[in-house]
Protein backbone atom coordinates (compact mmCIF):
# COMPACT_ATOMS: atom_id res chain seq x y z
CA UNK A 1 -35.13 -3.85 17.82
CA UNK A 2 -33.05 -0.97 18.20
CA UNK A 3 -29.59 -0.64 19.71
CA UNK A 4 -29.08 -0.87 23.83
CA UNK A 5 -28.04 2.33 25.88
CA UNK A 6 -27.07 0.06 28.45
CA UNK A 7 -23.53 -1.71 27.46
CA UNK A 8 -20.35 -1.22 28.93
CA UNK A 9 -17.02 -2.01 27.29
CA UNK A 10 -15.00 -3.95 30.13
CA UNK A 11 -11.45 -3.71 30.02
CA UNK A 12 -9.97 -7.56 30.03
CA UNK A 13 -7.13 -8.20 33.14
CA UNK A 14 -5.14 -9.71 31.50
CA UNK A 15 -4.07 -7.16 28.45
CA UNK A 16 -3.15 -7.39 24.51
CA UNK A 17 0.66 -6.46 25.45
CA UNK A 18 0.69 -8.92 27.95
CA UNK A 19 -0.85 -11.85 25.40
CA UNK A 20 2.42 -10.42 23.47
CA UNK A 21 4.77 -10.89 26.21
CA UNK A 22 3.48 -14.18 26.72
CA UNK A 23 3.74 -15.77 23.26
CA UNK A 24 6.35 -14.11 21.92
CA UNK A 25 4.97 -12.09 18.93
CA UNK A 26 2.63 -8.75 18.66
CA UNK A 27 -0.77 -9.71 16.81
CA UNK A 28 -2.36 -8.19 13.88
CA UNK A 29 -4.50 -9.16 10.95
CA UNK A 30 -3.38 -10.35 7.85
CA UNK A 31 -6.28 -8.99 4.95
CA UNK A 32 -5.78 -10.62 2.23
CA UNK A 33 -7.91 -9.73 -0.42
CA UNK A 34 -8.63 -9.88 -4.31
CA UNK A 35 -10.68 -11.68 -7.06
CA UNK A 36 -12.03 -14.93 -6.61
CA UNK A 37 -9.39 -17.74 -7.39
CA UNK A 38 -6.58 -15.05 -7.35
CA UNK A 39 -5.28 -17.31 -4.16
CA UNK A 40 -5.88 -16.23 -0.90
CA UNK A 41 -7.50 -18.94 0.85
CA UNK A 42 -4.37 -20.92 -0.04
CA UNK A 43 -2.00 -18.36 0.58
CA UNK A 44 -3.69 -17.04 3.80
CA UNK A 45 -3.55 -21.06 5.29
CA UNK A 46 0.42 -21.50 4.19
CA UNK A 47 0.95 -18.53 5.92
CA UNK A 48 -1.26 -20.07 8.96
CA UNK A 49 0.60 -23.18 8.44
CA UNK A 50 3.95 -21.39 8.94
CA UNK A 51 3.37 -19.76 11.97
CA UNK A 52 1.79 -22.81 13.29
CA UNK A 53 4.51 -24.51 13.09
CA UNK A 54 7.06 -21.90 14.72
CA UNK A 55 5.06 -22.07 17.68
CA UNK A 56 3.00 -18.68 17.39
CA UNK A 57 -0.60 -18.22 17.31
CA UNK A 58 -2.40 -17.35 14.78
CA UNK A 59 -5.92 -18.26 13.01
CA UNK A 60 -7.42 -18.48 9.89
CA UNK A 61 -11.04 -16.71 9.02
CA UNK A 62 -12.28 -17.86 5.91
CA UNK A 63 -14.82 -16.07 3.60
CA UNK A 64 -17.04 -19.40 2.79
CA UNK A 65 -16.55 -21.00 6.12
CA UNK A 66 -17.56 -17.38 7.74
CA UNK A 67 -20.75 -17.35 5.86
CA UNK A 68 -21.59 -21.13 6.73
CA UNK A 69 -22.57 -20.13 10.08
CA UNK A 70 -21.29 -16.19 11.38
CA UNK A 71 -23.21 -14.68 8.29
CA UNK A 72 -25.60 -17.40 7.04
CA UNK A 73 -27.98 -14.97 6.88
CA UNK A 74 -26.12 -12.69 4.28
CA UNK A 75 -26.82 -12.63 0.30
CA UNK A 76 -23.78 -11.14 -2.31
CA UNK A 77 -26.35 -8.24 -2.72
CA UNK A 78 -23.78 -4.72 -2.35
CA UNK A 79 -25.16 -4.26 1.51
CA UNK A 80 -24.86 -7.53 2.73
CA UNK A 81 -21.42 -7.63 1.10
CA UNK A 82 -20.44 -4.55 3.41
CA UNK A 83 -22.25 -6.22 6.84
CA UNK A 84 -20.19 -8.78 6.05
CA UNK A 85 -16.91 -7.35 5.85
CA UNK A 86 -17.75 -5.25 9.11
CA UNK A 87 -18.32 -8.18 11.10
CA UNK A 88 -15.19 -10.06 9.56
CA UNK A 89 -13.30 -6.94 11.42
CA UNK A 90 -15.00 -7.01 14.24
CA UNK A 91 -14.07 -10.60 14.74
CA UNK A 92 -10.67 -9.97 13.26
CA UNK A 93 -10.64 -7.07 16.09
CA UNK A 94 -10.96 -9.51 19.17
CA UNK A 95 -8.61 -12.46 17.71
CA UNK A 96 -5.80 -9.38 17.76
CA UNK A 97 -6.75 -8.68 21.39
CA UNK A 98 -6.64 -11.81 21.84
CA UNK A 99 -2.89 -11.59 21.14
CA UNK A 100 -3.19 -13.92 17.98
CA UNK A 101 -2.18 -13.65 14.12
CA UNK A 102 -5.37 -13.76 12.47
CA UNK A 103 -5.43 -14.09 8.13
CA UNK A 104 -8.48 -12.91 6.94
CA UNK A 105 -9.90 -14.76 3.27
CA UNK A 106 -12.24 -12.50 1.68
CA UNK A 107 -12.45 -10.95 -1.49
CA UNK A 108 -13.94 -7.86 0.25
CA UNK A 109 -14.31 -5.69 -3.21
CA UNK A 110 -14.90 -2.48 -2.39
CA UNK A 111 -12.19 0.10 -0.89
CA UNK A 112 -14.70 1.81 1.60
CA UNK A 113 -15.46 -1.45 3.59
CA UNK A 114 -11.71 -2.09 3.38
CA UNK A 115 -10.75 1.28 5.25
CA UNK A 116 -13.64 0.80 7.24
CA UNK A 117 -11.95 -2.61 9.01
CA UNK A 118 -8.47 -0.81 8.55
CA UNK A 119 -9.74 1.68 10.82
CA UNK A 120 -10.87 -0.29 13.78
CA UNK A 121 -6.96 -1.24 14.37
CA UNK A 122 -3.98 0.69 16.28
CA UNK A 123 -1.37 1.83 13.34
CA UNK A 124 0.40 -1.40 11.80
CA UNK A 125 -1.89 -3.64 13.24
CA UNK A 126 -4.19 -3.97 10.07
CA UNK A 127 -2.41 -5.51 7.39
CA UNK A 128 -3.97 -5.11 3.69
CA UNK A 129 -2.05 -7.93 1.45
CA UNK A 130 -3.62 -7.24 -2.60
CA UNK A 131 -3.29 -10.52 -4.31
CA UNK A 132 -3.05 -9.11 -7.91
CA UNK A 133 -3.69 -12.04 -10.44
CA UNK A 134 -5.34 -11.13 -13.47
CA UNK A 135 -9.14 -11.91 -14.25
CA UNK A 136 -8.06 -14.52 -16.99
CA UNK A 137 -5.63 -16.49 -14.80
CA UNK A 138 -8.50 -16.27 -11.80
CA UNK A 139 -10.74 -17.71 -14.41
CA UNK A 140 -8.54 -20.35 -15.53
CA UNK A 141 -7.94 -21.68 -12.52
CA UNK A 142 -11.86 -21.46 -11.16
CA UNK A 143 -10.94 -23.95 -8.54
CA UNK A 144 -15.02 -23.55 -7.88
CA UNK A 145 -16.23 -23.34 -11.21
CA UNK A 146 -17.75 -19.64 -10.23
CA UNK A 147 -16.61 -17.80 -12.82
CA UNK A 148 -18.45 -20.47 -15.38
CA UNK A 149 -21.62 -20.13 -13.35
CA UNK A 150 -21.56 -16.65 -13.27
CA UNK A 151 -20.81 -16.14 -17.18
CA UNK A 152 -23.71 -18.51 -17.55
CA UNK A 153 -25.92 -16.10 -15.34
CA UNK A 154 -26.63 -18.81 -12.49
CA UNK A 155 -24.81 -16.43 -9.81
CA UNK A 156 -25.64 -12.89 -9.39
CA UNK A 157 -23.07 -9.99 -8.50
CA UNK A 158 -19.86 -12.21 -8.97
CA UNK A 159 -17.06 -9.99 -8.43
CA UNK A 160 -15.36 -9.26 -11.82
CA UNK A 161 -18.10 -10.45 -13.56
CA UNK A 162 -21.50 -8.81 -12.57
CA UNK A 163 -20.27 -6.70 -9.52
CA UNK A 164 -16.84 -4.21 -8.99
CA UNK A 165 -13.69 -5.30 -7.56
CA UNK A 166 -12.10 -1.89 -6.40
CA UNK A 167 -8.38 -2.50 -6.22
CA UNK A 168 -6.25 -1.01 -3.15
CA UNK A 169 -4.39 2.21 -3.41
CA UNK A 170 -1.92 1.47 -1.07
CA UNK A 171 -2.03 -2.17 0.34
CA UNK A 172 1.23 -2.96 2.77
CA UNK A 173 2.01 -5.88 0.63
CA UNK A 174 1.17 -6.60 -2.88
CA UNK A 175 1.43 -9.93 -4.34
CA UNK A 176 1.60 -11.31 -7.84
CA UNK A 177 0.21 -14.90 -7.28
CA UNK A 178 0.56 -15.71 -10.94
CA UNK A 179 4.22 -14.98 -10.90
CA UNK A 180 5.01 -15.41 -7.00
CA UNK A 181 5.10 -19.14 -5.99
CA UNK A 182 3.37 -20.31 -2.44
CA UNK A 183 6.79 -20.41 -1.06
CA UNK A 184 7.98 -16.97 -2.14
CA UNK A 185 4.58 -15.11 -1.44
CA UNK A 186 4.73 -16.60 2.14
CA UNK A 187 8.94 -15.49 2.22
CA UNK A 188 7.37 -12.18 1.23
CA UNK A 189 4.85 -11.54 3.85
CA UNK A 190 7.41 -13.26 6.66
CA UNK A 191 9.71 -10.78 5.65
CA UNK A 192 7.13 -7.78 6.16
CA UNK A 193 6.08 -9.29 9.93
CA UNK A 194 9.91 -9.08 10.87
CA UNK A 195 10.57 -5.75 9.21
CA UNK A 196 7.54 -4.13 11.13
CA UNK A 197 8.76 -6.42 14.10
CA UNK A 198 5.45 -8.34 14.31
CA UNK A 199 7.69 -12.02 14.94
């Protein structure tokens, strides 16, 4: 079926700077991205956690939790990697105009899809965090036992096994996880959000 001639964007009543005024705090999304096990599923929750707790709003979209029902229909395959990432903005897109805080948990590999999301945001509001943890620590820690499947050939185009990971040229935030505790990667990205004053 091809694409309809006949939609209309409607502008909402109540607006994104209003949804600011409101709940204190502009909105954005948090990208955190990197290799498999390099932490930001944990991270990108703590950081969820936090603002929970401090009263703003914010969301978590998760990569495997996305593609339990969003993109069930998507395979790891290089094209379906990129339809996935563009919906993951698009989403991301409407939970900042929704006035919300939104960490996105994907390993999104390549650079291209990256800029892609990046560009569907107003300047600041697209926030690239690089978890950089090295291939053997992600492997070590293979809370999923991926990588072991993968070496063994049971998963096809794992990322830093059998497909690219394409690192960031110029993420906002970068973030040794295997040096950086939970606690001081989180004091790290707080401290962005009020610099850029996002809380």
């Amino acid at each position: 079926m091809g694409k309809s001639n006949h939609i209309t964007w409607h502008e909402s009543t109540v607006t994104k700077h209003d949804r600011h005024q409101l709940n204190g705090h502009k909105s954005c999304v948090l990208w955190f991205t990197g290799l498999s096990g390099s932490g930001k599923s944990t991270l990108a929750n703590a950081v969820d956690h936090m603002l929970f707790q401090q009263g703003s709003q914010s969301y978590v979209l998760d990569g495997d939790n996305v593609r339990h029902g969003l993109n069930s229909d998507l395979s790891f395959r290089d094209e379906d990697r990129k339809e996935n990432i563009r919906r993951i903005g698009e989403v991301a897109k409407l939970f900042v105009d929704s006035g919300q805080i939104v960490s996105s948990a994907f390993i999104s590999p390549f650079r291209e899809d990256r800029d892609l999301v990046r560009n569907m945001f107003a300047n600041e509001e697209f926030i690239e965090i690089f978890l950089n943890c090295p291939i053997q620590v992600c492997e070590d820690r293979d809370p999923k036992g991926l990588y072991k499947k993968a070496r063994k050939g049971e998963i096809l185009h794992f990322t830093g096994i059998s497909s690219p990971y394409e690192r960031p040229f110029y993420p906002e935030i970068i973030i040794e996880t295997n040096n950086l505790s939970v606690e001081q990667s989180i004091s790290k990205i707080v401290g962005y959000l009020k610099d850029k004053e996002i809380l």
